[in-house]
C-alpha atoms as a PDB file:
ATOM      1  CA  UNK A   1     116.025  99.324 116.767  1.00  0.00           C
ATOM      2  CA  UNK A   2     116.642  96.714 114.288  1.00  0.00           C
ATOM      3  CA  UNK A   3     116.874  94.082 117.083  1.00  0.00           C
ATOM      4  CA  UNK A   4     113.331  94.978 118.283  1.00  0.00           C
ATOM      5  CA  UNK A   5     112.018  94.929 114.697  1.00  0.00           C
ATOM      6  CA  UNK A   6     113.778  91.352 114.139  1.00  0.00           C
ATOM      7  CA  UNK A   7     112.487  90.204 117.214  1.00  0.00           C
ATOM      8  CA  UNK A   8     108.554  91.471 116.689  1.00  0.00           C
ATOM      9  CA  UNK A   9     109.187  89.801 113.077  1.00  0.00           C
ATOM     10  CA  UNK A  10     110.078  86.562 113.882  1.00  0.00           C
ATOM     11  CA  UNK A  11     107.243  86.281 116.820  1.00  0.00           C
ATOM     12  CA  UNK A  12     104.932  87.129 113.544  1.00  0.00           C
ATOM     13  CA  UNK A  13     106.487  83.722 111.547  1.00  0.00           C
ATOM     14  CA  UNK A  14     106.626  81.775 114.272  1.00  0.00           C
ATOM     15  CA  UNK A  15     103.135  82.012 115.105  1.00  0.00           C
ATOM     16  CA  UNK A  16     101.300  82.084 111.505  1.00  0.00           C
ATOM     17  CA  UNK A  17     104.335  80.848 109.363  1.00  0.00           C
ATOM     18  CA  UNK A  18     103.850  83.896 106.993  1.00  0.00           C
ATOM     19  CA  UNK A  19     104.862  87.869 106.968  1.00  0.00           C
ATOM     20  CA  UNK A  20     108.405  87.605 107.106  1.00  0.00           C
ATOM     21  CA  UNK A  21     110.180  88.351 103.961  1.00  0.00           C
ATOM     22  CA  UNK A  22     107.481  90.701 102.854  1.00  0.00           C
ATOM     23  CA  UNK A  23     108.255  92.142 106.644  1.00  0.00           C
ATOM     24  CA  UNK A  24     112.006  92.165 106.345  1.00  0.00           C
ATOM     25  CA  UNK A  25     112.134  93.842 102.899  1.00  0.00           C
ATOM     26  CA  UNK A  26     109.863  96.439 103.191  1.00  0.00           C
ATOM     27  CA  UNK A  27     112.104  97.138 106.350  1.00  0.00           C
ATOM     28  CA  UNK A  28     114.888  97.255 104.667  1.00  0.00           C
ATOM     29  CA  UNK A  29     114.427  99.352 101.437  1.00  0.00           C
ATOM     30  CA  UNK A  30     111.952 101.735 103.349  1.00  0.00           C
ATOM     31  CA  UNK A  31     113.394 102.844 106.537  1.00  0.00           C
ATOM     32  CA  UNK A  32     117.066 101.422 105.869  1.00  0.00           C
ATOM     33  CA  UNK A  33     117.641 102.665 102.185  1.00  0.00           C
ATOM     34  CA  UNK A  34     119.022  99.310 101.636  1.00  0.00           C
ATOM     35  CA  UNK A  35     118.878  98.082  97.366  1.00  0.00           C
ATOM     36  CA  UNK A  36     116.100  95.974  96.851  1.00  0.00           C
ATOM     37  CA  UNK A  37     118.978  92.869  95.257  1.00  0.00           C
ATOM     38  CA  UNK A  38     120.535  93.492  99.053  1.00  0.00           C
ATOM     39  CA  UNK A  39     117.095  93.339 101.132  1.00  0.00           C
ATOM     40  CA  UNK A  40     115.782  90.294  99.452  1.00  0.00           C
ATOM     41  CA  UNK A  41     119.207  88.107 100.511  1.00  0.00           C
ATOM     42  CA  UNK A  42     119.699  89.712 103.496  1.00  0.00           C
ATOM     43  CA  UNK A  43     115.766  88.732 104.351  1.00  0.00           C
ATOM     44  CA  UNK A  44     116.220  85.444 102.719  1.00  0.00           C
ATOM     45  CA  UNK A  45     119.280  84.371 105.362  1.00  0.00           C
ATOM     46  CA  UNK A  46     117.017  85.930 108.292  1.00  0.00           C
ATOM     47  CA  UNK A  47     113.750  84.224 107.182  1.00  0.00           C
ATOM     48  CA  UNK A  48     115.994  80.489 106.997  1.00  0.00           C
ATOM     49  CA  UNK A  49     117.340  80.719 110.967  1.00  0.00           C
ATOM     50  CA  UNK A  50     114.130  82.471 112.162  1.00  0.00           C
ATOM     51  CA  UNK A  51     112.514  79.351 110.360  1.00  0.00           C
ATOM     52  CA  UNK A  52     115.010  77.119 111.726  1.00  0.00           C
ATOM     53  CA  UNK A  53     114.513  77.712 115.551  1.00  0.00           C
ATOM     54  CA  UNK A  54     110.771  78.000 114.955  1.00  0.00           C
ATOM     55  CA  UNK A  55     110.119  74.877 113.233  1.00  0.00           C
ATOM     56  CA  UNK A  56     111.262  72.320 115.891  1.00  0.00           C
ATOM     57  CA  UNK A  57     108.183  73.032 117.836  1.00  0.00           C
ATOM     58  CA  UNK A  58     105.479  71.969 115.026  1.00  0.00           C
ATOM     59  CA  UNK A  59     107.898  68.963 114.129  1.00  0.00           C
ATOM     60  CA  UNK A  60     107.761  68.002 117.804  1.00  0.00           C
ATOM     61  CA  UNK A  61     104.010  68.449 117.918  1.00  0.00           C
ATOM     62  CA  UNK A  62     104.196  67.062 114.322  1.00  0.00           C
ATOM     63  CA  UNK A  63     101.760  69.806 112.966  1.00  0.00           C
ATOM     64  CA  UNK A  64     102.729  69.150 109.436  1.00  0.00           C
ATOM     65  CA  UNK A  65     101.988  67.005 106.869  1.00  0.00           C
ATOM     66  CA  UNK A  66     105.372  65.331 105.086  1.00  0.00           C
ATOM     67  CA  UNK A  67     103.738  64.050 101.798  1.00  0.00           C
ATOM     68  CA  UNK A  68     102.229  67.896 100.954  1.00  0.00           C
ATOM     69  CA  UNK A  69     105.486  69.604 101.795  1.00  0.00           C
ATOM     70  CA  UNK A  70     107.034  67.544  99.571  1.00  0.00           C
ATOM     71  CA  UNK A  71     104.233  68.109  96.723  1.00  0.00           C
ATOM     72  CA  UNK A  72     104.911  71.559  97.120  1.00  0.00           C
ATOM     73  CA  UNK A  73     108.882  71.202  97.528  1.00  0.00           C
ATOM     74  CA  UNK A  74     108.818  69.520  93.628  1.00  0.00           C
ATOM     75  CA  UNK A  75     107.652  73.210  92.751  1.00  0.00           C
ATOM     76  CA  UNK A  76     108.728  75.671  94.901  1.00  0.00           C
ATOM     77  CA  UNK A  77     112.471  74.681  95.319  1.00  0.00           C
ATOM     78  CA  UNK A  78     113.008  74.916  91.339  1.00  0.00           C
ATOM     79  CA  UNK A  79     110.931  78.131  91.844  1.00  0.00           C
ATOM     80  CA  UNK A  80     113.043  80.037  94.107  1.00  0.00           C
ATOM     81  CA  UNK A  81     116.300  78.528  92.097  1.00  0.00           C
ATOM     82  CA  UNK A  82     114.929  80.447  89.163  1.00  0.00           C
ATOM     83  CA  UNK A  83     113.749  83.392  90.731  1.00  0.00           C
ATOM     84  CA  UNK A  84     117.316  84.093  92.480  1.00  0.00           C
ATOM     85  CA  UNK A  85     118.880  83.802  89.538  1.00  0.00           C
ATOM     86  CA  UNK A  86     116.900  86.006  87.320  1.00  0.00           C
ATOM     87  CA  UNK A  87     117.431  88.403  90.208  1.00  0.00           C
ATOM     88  CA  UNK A  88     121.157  88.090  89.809  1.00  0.00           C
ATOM     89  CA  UNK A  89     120.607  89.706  86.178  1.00  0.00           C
ATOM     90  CA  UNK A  90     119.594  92.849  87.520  1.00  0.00           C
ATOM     91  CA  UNK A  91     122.139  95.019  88.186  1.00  0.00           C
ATOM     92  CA  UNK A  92     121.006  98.550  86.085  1.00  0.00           C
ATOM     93  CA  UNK A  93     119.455 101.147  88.386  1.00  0.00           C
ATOM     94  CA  UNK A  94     116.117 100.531  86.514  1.00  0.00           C
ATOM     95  CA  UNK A  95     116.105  97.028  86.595  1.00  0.00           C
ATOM     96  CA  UNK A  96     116.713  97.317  90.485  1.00  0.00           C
ATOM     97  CA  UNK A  97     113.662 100.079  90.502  1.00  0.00           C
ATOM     98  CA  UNK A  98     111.235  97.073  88.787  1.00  0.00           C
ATOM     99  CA  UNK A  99     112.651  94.680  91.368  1.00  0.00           C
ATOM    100  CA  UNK A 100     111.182  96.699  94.089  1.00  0.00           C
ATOM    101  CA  UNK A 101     107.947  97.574  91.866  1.00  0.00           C
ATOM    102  CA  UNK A 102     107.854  93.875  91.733  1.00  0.00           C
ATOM    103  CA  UNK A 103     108.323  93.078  95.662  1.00  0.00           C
ATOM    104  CA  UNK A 104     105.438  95.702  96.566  1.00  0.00           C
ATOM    105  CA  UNK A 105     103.220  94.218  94.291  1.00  0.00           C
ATOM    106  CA  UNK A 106     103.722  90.714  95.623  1.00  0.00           C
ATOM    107  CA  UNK A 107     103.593  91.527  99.167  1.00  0.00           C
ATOM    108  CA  UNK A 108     100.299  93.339  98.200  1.00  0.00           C
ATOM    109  CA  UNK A 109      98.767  90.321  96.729  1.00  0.00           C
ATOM    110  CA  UNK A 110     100.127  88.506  99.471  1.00  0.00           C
ATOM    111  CA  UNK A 111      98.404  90.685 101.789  1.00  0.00           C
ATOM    112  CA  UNK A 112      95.365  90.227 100.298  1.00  0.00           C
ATOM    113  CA  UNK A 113      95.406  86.524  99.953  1.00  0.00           C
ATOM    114  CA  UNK A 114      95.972  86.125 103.426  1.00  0.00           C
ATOM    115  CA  UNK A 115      93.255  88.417 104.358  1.00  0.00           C
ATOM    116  CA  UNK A 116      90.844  86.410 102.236  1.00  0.00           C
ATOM    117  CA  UNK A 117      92.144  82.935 103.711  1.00  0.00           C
ATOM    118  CA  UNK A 118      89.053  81.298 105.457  1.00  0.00           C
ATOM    119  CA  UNK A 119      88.119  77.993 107.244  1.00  0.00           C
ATOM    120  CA  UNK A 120      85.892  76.048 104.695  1.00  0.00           C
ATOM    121  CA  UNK A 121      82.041  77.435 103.753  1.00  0.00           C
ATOM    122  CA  UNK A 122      80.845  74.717 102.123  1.00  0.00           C
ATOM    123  CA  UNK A 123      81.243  70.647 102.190  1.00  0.00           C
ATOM    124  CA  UNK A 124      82.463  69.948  99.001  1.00  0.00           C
ATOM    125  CA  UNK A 125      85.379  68.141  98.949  1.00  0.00           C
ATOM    126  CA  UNK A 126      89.103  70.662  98.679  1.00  0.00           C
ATOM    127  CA  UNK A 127      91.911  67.299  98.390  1.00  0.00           C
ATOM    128  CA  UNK A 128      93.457  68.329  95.468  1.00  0.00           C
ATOM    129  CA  UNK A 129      96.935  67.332  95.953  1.00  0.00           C
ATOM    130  CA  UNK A 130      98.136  67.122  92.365  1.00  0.00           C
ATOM    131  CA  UNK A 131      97.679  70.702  92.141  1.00  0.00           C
ATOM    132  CA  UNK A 132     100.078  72.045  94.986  1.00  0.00           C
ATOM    133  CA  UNK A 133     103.054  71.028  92.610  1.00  0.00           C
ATOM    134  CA  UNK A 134     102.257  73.422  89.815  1.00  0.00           C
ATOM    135  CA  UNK A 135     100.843  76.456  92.283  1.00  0.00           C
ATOM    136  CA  UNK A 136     104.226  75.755  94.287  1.00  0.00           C
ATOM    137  CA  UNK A 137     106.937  76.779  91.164  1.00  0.00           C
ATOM    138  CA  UNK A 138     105.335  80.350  90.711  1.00  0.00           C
ATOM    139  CA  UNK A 139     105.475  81.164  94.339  1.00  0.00           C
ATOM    140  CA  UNK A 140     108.950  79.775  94.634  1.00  0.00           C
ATOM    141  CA  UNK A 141     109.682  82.044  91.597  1.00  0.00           C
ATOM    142  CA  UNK A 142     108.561  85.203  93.358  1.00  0.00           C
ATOM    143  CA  UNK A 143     109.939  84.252  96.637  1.00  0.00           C
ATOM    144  CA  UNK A 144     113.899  83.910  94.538  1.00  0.00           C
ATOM    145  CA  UNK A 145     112.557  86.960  93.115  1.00  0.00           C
ATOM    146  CA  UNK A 146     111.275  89.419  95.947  1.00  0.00           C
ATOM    147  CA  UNK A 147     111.827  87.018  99.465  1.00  0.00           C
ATOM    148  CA  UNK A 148     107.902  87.632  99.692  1.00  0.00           C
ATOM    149  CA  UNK A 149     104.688  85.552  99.480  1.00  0.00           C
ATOM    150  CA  UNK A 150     106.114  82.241 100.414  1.00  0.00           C
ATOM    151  CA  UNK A 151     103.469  82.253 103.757  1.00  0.00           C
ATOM    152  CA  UNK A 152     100.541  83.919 102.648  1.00  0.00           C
ATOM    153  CA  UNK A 153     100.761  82.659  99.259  1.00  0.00           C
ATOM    154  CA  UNK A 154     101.445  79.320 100.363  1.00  0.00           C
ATOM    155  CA  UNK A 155      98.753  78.982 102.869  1.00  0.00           C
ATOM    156  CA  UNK A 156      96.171  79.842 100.915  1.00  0.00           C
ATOM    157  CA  UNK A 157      97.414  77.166  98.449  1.00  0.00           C
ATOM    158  CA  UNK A 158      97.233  74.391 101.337  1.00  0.00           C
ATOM    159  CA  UNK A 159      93.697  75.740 102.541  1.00  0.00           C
ATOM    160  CA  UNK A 160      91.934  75.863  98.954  1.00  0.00           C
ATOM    161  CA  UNK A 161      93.438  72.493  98.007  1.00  0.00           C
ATOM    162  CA  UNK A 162      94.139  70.551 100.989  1.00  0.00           C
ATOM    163  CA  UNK A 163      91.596  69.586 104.090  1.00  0.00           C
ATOM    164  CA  UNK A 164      94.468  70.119 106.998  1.00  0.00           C
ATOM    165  CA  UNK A 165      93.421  71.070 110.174  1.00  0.00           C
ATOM    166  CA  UNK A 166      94.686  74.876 110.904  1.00  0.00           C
ATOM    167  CA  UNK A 167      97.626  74.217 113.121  1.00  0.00           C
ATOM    168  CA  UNK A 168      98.772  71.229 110.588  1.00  0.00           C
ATOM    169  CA  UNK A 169      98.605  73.952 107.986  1.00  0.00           C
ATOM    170  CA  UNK A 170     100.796  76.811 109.718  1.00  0.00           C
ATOM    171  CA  UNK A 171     103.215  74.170 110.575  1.00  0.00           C
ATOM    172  CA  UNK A 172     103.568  72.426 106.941  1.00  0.00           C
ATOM    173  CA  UNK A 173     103.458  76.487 105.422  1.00  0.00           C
ATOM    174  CA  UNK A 174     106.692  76.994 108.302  1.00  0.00           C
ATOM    175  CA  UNK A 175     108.310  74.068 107.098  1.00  0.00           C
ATOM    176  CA  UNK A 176     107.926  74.793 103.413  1.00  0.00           C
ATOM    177  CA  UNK A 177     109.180  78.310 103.784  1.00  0.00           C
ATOM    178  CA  UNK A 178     112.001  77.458 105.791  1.00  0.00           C
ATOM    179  CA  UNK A 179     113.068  74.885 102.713  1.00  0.00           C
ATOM    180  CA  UNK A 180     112.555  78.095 100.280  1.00  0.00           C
ATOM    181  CA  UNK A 181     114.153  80.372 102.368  1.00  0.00           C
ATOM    182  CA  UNK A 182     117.556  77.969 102.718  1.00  0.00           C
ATOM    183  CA  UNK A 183     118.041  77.501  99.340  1.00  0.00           C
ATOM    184  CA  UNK A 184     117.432  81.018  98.346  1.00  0.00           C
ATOM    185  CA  UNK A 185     119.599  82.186 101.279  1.00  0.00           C
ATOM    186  CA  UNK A 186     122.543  79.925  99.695  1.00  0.00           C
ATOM    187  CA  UNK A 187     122.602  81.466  96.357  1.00  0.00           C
ATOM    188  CA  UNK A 188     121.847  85.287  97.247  1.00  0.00           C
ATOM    189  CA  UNK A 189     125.265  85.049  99.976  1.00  0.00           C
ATOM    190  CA  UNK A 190     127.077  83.106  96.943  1.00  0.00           C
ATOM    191  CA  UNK A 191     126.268  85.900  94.771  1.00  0.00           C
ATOM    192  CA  UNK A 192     127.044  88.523  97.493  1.00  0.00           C
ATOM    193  CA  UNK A 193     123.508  89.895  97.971  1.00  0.00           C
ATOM    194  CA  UNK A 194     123.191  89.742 101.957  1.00  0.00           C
ATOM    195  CA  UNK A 195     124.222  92.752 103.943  1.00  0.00           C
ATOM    196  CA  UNK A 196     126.092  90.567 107.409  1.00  0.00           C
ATOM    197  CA  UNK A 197     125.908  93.396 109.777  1.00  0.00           C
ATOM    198  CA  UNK A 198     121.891  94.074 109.422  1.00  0.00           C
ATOM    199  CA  UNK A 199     121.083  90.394 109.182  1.00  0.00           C
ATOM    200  CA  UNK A 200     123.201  89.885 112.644  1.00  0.00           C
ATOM    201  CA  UNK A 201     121.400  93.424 113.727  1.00  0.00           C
ATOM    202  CA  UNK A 202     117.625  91.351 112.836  1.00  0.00           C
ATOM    203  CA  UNK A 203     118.795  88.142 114.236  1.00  0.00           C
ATOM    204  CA  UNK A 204     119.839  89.810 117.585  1.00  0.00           C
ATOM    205  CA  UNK A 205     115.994  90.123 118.501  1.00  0.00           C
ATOM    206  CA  UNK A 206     115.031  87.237 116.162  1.00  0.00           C
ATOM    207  CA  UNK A 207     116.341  84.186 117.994  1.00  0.00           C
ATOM    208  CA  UNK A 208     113.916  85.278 120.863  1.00  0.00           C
ATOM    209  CA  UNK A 209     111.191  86.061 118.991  1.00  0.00           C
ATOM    210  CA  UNK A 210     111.548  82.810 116.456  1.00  0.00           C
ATOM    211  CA  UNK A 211     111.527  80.933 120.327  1.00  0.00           C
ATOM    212  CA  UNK A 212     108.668  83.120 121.772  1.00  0.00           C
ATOM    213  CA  UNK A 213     106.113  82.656 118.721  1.00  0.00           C
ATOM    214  CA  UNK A 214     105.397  79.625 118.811  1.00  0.00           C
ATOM    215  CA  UNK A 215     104.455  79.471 121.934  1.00  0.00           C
ATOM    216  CA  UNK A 216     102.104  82.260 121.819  1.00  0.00           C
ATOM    217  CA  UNK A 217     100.550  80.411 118.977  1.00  0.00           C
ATOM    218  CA  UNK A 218      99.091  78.101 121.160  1.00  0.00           C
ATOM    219  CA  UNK A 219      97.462  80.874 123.127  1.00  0.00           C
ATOM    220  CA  UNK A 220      96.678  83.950 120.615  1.00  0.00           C
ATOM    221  CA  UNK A 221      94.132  82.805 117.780  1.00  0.00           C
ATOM    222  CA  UNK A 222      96.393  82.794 114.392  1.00  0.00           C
ATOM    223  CA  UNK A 223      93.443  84.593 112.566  1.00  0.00           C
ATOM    224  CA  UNK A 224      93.458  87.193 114.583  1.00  0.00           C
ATOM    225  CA  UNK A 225      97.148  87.698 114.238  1.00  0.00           C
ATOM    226  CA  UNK A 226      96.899  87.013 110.109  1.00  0.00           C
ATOM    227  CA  UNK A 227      94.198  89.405 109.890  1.00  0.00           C
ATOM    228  CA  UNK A 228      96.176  92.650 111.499  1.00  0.00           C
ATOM    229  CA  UNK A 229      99.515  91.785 109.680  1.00  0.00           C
ATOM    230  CA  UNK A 230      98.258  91.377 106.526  1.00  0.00           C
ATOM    231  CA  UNK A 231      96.573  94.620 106.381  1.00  0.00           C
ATOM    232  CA  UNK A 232      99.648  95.953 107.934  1.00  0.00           C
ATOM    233  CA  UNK A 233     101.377  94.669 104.940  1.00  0.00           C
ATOM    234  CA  UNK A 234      98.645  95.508 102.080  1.00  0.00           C
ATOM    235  CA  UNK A 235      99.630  99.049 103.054  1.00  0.00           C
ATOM    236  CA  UNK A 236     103.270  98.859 102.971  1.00  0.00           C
ATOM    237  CA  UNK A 237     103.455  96.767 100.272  1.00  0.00           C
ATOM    238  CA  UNK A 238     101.439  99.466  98.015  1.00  0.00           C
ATOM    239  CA  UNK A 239     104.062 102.030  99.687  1.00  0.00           C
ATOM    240  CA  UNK A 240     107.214  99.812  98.208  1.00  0.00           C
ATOM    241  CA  UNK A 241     105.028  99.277  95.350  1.00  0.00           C
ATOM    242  CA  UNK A 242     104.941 103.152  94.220  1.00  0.00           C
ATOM    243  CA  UNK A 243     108.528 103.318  95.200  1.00  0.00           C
ATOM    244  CA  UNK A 244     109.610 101.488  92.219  1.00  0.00           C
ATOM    245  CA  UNK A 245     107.312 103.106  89.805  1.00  0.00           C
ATOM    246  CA  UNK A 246     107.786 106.782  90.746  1.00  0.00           C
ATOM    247  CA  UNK A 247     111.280 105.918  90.110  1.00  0.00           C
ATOM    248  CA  UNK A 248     110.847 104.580  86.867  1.00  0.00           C
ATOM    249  CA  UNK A 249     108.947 107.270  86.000  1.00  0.00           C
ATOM    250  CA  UNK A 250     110.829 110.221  86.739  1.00  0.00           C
END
């Protein structure tokens, strides 16, 4: 079971270059019981090798732009530092019930976000590179934090700001989250927060599907595809969301 979910997962980032740690941890906590600490590493370290096998195929096709990943690289790399280690401080069972309050809520808005990404309406003029810096260190933040919003987030960064064609965009938004995802990965397995056995359990289905979505992106519009898992995750997100309050509260 957890081979087809990896594998459905990773066809999802390799195609739109979003959904995946918002994905992986609602998996986790929801249906596995898994603590949220645990699901956000363990998501982290299956995120960075579905990333890994998917991004060859926009480097080859170079759909990506190098000087805006790094722009956003100066941000979201001290970002996700940050957010790893504040996660690291929680270790109370009410701290860990805010740290999945915290994940719903940012897959939510993450959701949303991507639901409200469009192509341009108007003509005025959306280069504003200097920007994707200081928008890049609070998403890194939550992605250290939660493993989420690092795609959708992301994305709608590079399409309010930036004038990239579409398929430029999904590849520079895989490339960045791949970057994120690696150096989170490395400090939630130093600090022991990856469960082995359910990341190898994700990854079984994941190397196919990290393989098979890219390809399909060149066949099945991304939109499309954006629209269903975002309101997919706008859903589950809220679920994960009341999760963590209904346990503070009681």
């Amino acid at each position: 079971m957890q081979a087809l979910i990896g594998f459905l997962i990773a066809v999802i980032i390799g195609m739109t270059g979003a959904g995946g740690g918002s994905l992986v941890v609602t998996v986790l906590v929801l249906v596995c019981g898994m603590p949220a600490a645990e699901a956000v590493g363990t998501s982290m370290v299956f995120g960075t090798i579905v990333k890994l096998l998917s991004a060859p195929a926009y480097v080859v096709r170079r759909q990506y732009n190098l000087r805006t990943l790094v722009r956003l690289l100066a941000g979201g790399l001290p970002g996700v530092v940050a957010g790893s280690l504040l996660l690291r401080g929680l270790r109370t069972p009410e701290l860990q019930h805010t740290v999945l309050a915290i994940a719903g809520g940012t897959i939510s808005i993450s959701a949303v976000a991507s639901l409200l990404r469009r192509g341009p309406t108007s003509n005025a003029p959306r280069n504003r590179p200097r920007w994707l810096t200081w928008i890049a260190l609070p998403i890194g933040l939550q992605v250290g934090f939660s493993s989420a919003g690092a795609g959708a987030l992301a994305g709608v960064t590079l399409m309010s700001l930036t004038p990239l064609d579409p398929a430029v965009l999904v590849g520079t938004d895989l490339l960045f989250g791949l970057c994120l995802s690696a150096a989170g990965s490395g400090l939630h397995l130093a600090f022991g927060n990856v469960d082995g056995h359910a990341a190898a359990q994700l990854l079984a289905g994941g190397v196919a599907g990290a393989l098979v979505g890219p390809w399909l992106a060149m066949r099945v519009p991304v939109r499309t595809m954006r629209a269903a898992l975002s309101s997919i995750l706008s859903i589950l997100g809220a679920q994960l969301f009341w999760s963590g309050i209904a346990a503070l509260l009681s």
